[in-house]
PDB file of N, CA and C in Angstrom:
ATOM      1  N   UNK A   1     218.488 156.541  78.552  1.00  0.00           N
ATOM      2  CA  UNK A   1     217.074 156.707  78.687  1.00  0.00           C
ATOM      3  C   UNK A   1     216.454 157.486  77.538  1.00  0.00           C
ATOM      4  N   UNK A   2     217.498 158.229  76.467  1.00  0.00           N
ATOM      5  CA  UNK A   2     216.722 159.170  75.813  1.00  0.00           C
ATOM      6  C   UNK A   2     216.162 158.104  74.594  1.00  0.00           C
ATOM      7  N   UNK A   3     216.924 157.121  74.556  1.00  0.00           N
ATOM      8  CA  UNK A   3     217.084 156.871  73.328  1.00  0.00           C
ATOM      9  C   UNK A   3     215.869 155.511  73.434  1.00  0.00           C
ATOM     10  N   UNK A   4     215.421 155.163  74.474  1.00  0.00           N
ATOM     11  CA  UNK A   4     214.298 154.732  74.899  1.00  0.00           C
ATOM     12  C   UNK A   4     212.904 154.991  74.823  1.00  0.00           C
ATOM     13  N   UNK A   5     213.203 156.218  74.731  1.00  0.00           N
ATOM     14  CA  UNK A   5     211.869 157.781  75.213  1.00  0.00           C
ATOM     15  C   UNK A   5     211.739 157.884  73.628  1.00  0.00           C
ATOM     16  N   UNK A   6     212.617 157.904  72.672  1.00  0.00           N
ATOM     17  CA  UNK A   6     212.675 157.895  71.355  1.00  0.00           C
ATOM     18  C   UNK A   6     212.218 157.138  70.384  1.00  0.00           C
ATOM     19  N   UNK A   7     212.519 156.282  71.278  1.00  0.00           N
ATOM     20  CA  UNK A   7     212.289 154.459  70.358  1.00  0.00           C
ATOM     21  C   UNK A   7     210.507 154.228  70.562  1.00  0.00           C
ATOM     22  N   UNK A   8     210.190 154.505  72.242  1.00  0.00           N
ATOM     23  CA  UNK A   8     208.814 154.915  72.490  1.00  0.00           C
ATOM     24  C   UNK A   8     207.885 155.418  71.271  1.00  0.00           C
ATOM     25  N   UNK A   9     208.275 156.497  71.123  1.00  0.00           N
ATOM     26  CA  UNK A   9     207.657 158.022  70.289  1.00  0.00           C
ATOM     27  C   UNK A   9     207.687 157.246  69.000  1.00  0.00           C
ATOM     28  N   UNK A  10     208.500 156.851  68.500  1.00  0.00           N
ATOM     29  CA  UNK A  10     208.665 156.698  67.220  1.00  0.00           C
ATOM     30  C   UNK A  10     207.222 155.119  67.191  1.00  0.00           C
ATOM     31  N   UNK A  11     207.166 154.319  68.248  1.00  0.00           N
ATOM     32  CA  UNK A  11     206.530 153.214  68.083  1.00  0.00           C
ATOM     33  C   UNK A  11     205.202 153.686  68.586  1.00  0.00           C
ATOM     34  N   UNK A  12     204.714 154.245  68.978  1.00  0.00           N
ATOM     35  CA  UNK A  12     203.553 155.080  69.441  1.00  0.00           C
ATOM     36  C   UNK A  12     203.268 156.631  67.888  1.00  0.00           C
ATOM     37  N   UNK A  13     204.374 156.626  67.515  1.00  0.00           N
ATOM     38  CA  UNK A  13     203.656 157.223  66.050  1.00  0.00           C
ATOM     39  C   UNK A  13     203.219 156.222  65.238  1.00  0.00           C
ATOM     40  N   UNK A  14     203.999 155.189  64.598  1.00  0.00           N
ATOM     41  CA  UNK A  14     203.682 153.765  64.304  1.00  0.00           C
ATOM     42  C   UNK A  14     202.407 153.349  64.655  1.00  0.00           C
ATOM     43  N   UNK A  15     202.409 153.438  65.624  1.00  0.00           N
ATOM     44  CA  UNK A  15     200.817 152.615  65.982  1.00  0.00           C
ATOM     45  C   UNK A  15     199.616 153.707  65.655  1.00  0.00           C
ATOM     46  N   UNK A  16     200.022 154.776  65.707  1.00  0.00           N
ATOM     47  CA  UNK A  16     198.540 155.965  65.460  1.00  0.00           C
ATOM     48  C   UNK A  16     198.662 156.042  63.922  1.00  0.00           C
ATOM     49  N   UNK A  17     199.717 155.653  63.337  1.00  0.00           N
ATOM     50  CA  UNK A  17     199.519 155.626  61.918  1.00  0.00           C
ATOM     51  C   UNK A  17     198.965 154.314  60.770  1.00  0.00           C
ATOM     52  N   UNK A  18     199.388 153.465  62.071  1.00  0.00           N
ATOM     53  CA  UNK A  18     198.584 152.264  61.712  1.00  0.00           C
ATOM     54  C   UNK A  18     197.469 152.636  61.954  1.00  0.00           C
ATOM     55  N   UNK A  19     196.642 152.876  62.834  1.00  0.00           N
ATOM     56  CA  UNK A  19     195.374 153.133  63.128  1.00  0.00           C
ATOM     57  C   UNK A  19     194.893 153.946  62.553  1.00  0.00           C
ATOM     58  N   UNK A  20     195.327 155.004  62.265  1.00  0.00           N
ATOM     59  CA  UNK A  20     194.778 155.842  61.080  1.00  0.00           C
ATOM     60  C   UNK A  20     194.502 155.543  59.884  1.00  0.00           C
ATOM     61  N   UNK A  21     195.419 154.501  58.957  1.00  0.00           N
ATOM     62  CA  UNK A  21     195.396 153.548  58.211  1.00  0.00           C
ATOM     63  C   UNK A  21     194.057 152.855  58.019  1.00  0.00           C
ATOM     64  N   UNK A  22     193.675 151.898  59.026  1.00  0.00           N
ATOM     65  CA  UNK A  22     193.522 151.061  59.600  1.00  0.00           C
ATOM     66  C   UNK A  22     191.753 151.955  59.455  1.00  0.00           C
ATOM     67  N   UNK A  23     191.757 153.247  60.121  1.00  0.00           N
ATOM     68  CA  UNK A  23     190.254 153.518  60.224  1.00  0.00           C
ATOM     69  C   UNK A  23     189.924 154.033  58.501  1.00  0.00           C
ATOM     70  N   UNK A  24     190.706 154.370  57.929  1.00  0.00           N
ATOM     71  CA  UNK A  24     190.638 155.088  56.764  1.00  0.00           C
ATOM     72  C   UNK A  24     190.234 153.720  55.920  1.00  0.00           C
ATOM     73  N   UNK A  25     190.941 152.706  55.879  1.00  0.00           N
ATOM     74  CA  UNK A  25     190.023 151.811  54.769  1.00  0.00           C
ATOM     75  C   UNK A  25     189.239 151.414  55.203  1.00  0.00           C
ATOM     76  N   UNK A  26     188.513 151.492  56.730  1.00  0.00           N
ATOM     77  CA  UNK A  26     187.232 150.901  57.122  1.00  0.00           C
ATOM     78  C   UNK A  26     186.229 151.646  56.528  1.00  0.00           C
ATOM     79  N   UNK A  27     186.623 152.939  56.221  1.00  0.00           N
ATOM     80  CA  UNK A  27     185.474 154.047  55.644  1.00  0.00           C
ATOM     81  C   UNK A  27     185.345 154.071  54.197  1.00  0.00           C
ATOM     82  N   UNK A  28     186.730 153.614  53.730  1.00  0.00           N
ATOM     83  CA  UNK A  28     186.693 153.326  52.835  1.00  0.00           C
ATOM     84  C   UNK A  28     185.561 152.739  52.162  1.00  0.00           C
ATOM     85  N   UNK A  29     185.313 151.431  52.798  1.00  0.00           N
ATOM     86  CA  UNK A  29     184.721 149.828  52.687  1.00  0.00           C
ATOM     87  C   UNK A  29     183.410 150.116  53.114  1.00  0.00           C
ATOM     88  N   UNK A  30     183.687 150.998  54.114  1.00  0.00           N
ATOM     89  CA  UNK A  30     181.800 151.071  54.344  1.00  0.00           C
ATOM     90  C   UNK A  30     181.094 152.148  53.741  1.00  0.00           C
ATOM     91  N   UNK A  31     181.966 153.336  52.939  1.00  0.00           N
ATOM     92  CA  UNK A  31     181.329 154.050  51.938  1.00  0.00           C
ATOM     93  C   UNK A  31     180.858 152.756  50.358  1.00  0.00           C
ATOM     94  N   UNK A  32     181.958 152.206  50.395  1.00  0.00           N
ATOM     95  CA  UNK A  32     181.730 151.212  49.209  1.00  0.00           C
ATOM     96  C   UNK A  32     180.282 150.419  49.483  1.00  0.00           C
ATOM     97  N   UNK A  33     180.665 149.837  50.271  1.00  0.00           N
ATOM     98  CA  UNK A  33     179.374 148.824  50.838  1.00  0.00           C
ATOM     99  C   UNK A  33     177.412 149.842  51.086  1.00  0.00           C
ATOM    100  N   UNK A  34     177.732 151.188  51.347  1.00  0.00           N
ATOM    101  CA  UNK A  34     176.569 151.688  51.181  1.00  0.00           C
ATOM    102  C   UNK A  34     176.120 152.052  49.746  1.00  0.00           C
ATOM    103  N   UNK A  35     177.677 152.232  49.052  1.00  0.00           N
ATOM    104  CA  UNK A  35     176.809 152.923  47.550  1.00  0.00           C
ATOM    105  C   UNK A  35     176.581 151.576  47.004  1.00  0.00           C
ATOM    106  N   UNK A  36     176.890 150.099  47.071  1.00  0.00           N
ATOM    107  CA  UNK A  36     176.307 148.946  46.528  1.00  0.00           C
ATOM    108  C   UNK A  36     174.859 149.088  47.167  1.00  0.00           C
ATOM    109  N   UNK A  37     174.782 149.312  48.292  1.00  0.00           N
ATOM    110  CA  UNK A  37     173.108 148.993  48.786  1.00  0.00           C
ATOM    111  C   UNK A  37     171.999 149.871  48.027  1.00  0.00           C
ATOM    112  N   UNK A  38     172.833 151.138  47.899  1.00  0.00           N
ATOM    113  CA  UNK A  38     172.117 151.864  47.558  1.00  0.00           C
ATOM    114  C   UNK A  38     171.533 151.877  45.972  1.00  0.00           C
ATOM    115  N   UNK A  39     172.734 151.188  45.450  1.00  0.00           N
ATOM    116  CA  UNK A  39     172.769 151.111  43.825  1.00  0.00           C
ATOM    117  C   UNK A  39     171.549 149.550  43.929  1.00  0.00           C
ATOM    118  N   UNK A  40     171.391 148.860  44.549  1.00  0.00           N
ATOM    119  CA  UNK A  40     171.396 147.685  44.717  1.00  0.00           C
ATOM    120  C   UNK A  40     169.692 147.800  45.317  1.00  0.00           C
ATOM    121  N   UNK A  41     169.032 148.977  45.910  1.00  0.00           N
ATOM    122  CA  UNK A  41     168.077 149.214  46.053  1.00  0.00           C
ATOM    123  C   UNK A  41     167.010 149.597  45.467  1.00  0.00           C
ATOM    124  N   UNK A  42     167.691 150.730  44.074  1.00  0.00           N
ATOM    125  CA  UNK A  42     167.452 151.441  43.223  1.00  0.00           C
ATOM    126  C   UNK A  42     166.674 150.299  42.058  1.00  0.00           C
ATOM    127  N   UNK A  43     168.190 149.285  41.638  1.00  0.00           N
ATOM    128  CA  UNK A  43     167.994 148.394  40.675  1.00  0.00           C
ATOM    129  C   UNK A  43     166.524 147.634  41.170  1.00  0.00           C
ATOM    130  N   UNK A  44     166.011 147.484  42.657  1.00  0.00           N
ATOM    131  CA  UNK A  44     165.620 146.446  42.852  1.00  0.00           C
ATOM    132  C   UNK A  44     163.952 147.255  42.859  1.00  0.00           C
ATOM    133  N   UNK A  45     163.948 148.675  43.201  1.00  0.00           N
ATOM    134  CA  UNK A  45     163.184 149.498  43.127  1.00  0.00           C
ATOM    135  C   UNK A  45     162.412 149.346  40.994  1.00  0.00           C
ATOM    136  N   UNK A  46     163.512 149.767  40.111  1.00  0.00           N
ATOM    137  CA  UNK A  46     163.261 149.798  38.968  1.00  0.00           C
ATOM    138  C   UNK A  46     162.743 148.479  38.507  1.00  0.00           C
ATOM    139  N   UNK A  47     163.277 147.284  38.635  1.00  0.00           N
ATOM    140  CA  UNK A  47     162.425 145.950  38.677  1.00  0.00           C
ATOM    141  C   UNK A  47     161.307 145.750  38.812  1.00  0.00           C
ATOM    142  N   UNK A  48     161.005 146.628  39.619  1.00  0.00           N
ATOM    143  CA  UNK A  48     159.139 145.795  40.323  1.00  0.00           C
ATOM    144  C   UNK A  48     158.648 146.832  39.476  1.00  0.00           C
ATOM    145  N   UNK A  49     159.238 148.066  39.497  1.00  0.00           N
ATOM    146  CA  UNK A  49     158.182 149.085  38.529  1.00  0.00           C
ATOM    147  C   UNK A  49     158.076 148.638  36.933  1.00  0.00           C
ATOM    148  N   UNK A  50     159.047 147.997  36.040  1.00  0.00           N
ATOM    149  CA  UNK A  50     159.297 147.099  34.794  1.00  0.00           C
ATOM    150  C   UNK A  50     158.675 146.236  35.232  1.00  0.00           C
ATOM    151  N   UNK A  51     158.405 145.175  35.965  1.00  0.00           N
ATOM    152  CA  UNK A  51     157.422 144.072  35.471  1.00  0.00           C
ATOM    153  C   UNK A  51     156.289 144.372  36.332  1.00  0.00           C
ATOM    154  N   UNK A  52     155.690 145.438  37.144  1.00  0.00           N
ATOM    155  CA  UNK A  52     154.432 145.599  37.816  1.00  0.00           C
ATOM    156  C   UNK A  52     153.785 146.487  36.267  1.00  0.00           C
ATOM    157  N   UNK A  53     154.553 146.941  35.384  1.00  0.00           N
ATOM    158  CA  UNK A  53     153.997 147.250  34.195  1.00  0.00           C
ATOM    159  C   UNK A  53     153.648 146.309  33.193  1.00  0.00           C
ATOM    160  N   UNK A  54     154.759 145.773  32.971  1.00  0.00           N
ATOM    161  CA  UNK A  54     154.279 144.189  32.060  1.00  0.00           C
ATOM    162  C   UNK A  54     153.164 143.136  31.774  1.00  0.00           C
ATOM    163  N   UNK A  55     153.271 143.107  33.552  1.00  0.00           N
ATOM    164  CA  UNK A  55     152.194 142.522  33.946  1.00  0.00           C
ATOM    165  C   UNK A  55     150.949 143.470  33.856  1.00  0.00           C
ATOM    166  N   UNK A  56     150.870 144.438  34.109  1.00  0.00           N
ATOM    167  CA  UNK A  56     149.355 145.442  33.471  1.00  0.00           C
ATOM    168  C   UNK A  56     149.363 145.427  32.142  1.00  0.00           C
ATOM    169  N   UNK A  57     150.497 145.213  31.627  1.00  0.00           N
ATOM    170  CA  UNK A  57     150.008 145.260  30.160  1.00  0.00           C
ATOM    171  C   UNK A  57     149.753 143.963  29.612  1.00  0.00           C
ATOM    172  N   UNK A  58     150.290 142.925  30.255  1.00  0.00           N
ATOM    173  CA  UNK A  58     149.519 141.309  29.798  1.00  0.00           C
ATOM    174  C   UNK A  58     148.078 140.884  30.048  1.00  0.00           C
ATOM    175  N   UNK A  59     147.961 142.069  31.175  1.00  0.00           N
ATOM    176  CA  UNK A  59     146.610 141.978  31.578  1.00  0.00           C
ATOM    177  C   UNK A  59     145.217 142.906  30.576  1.00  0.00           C
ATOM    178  N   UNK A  60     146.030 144.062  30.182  1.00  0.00           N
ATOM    179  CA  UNK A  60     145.464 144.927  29.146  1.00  0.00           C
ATOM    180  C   UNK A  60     145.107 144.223  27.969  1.00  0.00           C
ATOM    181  N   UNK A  61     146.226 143.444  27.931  1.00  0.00           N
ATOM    182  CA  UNK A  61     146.085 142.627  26.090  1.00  0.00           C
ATOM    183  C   UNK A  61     145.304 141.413  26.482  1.00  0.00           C
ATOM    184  N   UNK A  62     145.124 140.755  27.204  1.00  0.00           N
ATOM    185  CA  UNK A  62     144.199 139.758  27.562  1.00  0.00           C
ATOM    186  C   UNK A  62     143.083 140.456  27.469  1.00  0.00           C
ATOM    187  N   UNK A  63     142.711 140.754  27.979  1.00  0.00           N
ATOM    188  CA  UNK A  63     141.485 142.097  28.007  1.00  0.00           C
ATOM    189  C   UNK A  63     141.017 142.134  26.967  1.00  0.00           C
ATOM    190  N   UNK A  64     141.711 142.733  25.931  1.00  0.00           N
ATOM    191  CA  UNK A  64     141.713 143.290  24.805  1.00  0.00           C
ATOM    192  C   UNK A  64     141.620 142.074  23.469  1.00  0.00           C
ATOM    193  N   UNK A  65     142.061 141.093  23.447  1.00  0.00           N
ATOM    194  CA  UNK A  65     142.177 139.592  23.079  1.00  0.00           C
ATOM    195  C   UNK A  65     140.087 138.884  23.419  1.00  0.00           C
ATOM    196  N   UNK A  66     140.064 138.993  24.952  1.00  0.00           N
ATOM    197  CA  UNK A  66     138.925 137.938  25.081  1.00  0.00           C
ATOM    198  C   UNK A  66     137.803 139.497  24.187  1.00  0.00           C
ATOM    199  N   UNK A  67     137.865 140.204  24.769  1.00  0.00           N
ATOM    200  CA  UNK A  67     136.751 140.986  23.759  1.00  0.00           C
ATOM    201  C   UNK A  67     136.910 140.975  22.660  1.00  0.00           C
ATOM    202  N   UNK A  68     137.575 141.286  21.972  1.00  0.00           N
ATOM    203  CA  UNK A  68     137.849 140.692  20.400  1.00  0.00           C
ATOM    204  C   UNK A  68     136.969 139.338  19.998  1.00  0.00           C
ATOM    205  N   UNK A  69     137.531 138.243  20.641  1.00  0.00           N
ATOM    206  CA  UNK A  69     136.574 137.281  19.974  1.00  0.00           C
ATOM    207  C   UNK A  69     135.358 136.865  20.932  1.00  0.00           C
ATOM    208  N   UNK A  70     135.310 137.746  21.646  1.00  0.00           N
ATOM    209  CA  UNK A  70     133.762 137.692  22.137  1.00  0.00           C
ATOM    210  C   UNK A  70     132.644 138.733  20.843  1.00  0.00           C
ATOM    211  N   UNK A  71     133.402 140.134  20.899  1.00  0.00           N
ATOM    212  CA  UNK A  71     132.554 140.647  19.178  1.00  0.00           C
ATOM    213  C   UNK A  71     132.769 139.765  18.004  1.00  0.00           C
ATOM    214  N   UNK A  72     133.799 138.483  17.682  1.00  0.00           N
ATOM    215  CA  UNK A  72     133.543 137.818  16.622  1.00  0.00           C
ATOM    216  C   UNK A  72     133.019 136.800  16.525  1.00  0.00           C
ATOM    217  N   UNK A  73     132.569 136.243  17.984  1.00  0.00           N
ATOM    218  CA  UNK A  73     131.719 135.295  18.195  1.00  0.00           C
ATOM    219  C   UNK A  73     130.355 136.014  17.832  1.00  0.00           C
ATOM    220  N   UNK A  74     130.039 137.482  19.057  1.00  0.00           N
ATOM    221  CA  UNK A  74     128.196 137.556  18.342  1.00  0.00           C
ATOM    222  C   UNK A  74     128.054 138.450  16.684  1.00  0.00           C
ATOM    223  N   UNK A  75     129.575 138.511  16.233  1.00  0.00           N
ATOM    224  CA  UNK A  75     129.115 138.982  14.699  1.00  0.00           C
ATOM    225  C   UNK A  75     129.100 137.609  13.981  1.00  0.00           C
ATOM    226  N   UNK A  76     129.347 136.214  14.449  1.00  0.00           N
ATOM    227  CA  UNK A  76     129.037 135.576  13.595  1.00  0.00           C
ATOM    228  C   UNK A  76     127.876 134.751  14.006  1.00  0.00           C
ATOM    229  N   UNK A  77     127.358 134.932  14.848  1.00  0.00           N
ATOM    230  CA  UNK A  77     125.910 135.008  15.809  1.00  0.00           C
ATOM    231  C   UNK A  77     126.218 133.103  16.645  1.00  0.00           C
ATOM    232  N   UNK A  78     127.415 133.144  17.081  1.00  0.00           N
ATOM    233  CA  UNK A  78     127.736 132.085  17.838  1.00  0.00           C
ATOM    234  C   UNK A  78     128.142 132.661  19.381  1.00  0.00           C
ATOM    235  N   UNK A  79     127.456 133.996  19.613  1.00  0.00           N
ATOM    236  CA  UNK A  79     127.852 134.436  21.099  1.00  0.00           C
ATOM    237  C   UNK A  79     127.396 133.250  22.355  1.00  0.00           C
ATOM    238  N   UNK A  80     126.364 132.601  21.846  1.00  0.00           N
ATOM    239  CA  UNK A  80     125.598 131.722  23.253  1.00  0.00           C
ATOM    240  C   UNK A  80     126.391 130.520  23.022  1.00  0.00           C
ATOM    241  N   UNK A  81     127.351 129.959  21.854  1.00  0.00           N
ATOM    242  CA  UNK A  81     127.804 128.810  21.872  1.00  0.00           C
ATOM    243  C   UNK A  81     128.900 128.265  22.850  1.00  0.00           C
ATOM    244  N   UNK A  82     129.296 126.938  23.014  1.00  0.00           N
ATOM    245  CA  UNK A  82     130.533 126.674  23.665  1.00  0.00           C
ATOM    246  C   UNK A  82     131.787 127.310  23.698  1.00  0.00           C
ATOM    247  N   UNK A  83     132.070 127.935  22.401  1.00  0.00           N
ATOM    248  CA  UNK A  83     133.513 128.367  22.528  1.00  0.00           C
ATOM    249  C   UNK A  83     133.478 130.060  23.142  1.00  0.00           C
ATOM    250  N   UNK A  84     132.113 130.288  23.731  1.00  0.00           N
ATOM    251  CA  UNK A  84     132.733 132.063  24.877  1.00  0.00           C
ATOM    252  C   UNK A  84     133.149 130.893  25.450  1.00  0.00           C
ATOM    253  N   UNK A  85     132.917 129.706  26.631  1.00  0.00           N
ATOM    254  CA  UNK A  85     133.424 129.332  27.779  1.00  0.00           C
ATOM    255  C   UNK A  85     134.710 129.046  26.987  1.00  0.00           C
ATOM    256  N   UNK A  86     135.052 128.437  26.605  1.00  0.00           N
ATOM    257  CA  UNK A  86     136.307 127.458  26.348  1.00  0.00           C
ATOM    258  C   UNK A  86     137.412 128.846  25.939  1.00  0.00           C
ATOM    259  N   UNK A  87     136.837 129.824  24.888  1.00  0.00           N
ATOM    260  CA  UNK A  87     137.924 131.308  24.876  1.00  0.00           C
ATOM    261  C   UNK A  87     138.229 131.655  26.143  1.00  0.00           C
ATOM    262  N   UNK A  88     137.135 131.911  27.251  1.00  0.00           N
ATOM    263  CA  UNK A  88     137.310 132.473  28.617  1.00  0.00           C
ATOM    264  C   UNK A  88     138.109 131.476  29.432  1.00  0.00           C
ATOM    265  N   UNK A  89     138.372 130.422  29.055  1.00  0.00           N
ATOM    266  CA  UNK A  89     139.185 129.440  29.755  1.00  0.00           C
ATOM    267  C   UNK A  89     140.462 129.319  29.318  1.00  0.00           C
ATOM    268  N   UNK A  90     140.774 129.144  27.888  1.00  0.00           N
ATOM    269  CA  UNK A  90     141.815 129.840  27.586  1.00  0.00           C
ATOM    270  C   UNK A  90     142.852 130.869  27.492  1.00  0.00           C
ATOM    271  N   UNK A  91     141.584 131.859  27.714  1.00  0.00           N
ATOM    272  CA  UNK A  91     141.760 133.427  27.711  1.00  0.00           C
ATOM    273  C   UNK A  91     142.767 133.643  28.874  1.00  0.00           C
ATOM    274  N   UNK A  92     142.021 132.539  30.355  1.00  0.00           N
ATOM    275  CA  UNK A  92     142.799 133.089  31.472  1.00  0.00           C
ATOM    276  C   UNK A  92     144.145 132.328  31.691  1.00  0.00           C
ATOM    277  N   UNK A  93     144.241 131.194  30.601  1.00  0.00           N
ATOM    278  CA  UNK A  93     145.144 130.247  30.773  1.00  0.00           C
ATOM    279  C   UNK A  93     146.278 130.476  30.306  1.00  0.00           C
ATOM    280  N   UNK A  94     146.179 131.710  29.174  1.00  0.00           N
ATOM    281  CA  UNK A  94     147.290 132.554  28.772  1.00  0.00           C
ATOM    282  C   UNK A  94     148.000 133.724  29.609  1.00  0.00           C
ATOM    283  N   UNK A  95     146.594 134.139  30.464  1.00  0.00           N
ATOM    284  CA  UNK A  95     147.119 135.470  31.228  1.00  0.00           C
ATOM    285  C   UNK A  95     148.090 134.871  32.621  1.00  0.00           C
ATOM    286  N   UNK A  96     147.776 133.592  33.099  1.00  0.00           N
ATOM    287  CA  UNK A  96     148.353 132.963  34.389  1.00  0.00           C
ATOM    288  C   UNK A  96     149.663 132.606  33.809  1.00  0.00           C
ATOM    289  N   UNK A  97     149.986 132.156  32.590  1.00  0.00           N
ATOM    290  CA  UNK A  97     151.471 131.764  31.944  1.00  0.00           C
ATOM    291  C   UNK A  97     151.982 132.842  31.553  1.00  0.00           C
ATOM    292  N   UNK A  98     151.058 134.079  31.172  1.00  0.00           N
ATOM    293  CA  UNK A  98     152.418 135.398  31.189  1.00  0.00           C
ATOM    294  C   UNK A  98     152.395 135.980  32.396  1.00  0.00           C
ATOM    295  N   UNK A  99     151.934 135.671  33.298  1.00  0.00           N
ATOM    296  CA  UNK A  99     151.705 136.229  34.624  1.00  0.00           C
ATOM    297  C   UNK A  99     153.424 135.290  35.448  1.00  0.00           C
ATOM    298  N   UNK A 100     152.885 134.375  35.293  1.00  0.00           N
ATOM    299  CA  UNK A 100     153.825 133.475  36.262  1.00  0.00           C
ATOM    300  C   UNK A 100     155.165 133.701  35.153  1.00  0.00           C
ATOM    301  N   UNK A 101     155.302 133.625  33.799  1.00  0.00           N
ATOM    302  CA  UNK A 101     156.554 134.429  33.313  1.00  0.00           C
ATOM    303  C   UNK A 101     157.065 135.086  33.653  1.00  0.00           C
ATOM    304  N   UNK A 102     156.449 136.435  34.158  1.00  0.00           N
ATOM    305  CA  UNK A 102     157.134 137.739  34.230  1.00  0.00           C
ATOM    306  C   UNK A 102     157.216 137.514  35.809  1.00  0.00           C
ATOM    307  N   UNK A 103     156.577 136.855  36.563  1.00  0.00           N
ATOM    308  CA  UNK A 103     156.824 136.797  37.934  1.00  0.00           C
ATOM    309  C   UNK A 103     158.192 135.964  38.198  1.00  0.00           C
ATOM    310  N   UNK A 104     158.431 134.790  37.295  1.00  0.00           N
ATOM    311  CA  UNK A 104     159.818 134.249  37.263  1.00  0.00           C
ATOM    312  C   UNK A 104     161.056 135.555  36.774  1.00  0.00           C
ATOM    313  N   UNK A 105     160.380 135.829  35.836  1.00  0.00           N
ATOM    314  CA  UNK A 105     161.553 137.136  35.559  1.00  0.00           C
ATOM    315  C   UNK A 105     161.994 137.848  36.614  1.00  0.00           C
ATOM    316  N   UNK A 106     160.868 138.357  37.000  1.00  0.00           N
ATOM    317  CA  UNK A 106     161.419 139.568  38.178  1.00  0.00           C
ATOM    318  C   UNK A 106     162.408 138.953  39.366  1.00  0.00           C
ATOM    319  N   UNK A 107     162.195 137.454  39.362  1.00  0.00           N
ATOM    320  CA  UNK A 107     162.721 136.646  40.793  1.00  0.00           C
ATOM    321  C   UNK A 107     164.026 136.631  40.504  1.00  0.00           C
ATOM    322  N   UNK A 108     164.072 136.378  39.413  1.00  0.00           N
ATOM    323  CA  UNK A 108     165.703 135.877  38.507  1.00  0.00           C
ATOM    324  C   UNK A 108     166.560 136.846  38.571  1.00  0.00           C
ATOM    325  N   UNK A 109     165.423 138.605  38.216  1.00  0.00           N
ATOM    326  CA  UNK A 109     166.274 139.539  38.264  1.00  0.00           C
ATOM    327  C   UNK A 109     167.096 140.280  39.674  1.00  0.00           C
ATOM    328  N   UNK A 110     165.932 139.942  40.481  1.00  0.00           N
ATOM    329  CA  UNK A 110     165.960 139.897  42.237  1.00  0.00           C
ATOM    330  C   UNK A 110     167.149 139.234  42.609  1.00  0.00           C
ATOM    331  N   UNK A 111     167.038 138.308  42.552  1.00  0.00           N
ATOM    332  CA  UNK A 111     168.211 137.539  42.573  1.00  0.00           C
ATOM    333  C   UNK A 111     169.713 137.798  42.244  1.00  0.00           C
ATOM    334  N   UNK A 112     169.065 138.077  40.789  1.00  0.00           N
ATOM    335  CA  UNK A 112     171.021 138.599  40.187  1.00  0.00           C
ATOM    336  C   UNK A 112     171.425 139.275  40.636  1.00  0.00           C
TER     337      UNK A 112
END
């Protein structure tokens, strides 16, 4: 019987050492798995702040672009002519293609 009682003990240490095992790489895995989220939140945090800037600044230089040749339209005294509309149509036709650029960017980067 002792050697029963022994064989017991020894397979009942076995099993708490498996399990100990067993909980230790679960913590392992789920410390791992939080510092990805966390790293993974950060990245996704710094993204929107890089192109929510970009995009203010495509919007700045558009800005900065249609006034320009709106003063070189009335310094060459063609302010009332066709080309303010057709600049202002252009003007915005550039800002929607760097707009929707940098909005593909950020998706791509989202993504990765």
């Amino acid at each position: 019987m002792e050697r029963r009682d022994i064989r017991a003990s020894y397979e009942d240490d076995l099993n708490r050492l498996k399990e100990a095992q067993r909980n230790s790489a679960i913590a392992g895995l789920e410390n791992t798995r939080n510092q990805a989220l966390s790293n993974l939140e950060a990245e996704k945090r710094q993204n929107a702040a890089t192109y929510n800037s970009q995009r203010s600044s495509a919007n700045a230089q558009n800005r900065l672009s249609a006034r320009n040749f709106q003063e070189y339209l009335a310094s060459t005294g063609r302010a009332n002519s066709g080309l303010g509309a057709q600049a202002r149509m252009q003007s915005a036709n550039n800002l929607n293609t760097s707009i929707n650029a940098l909005n593909t960017g950020e998706a791509a980067a989202l993504a990765d």
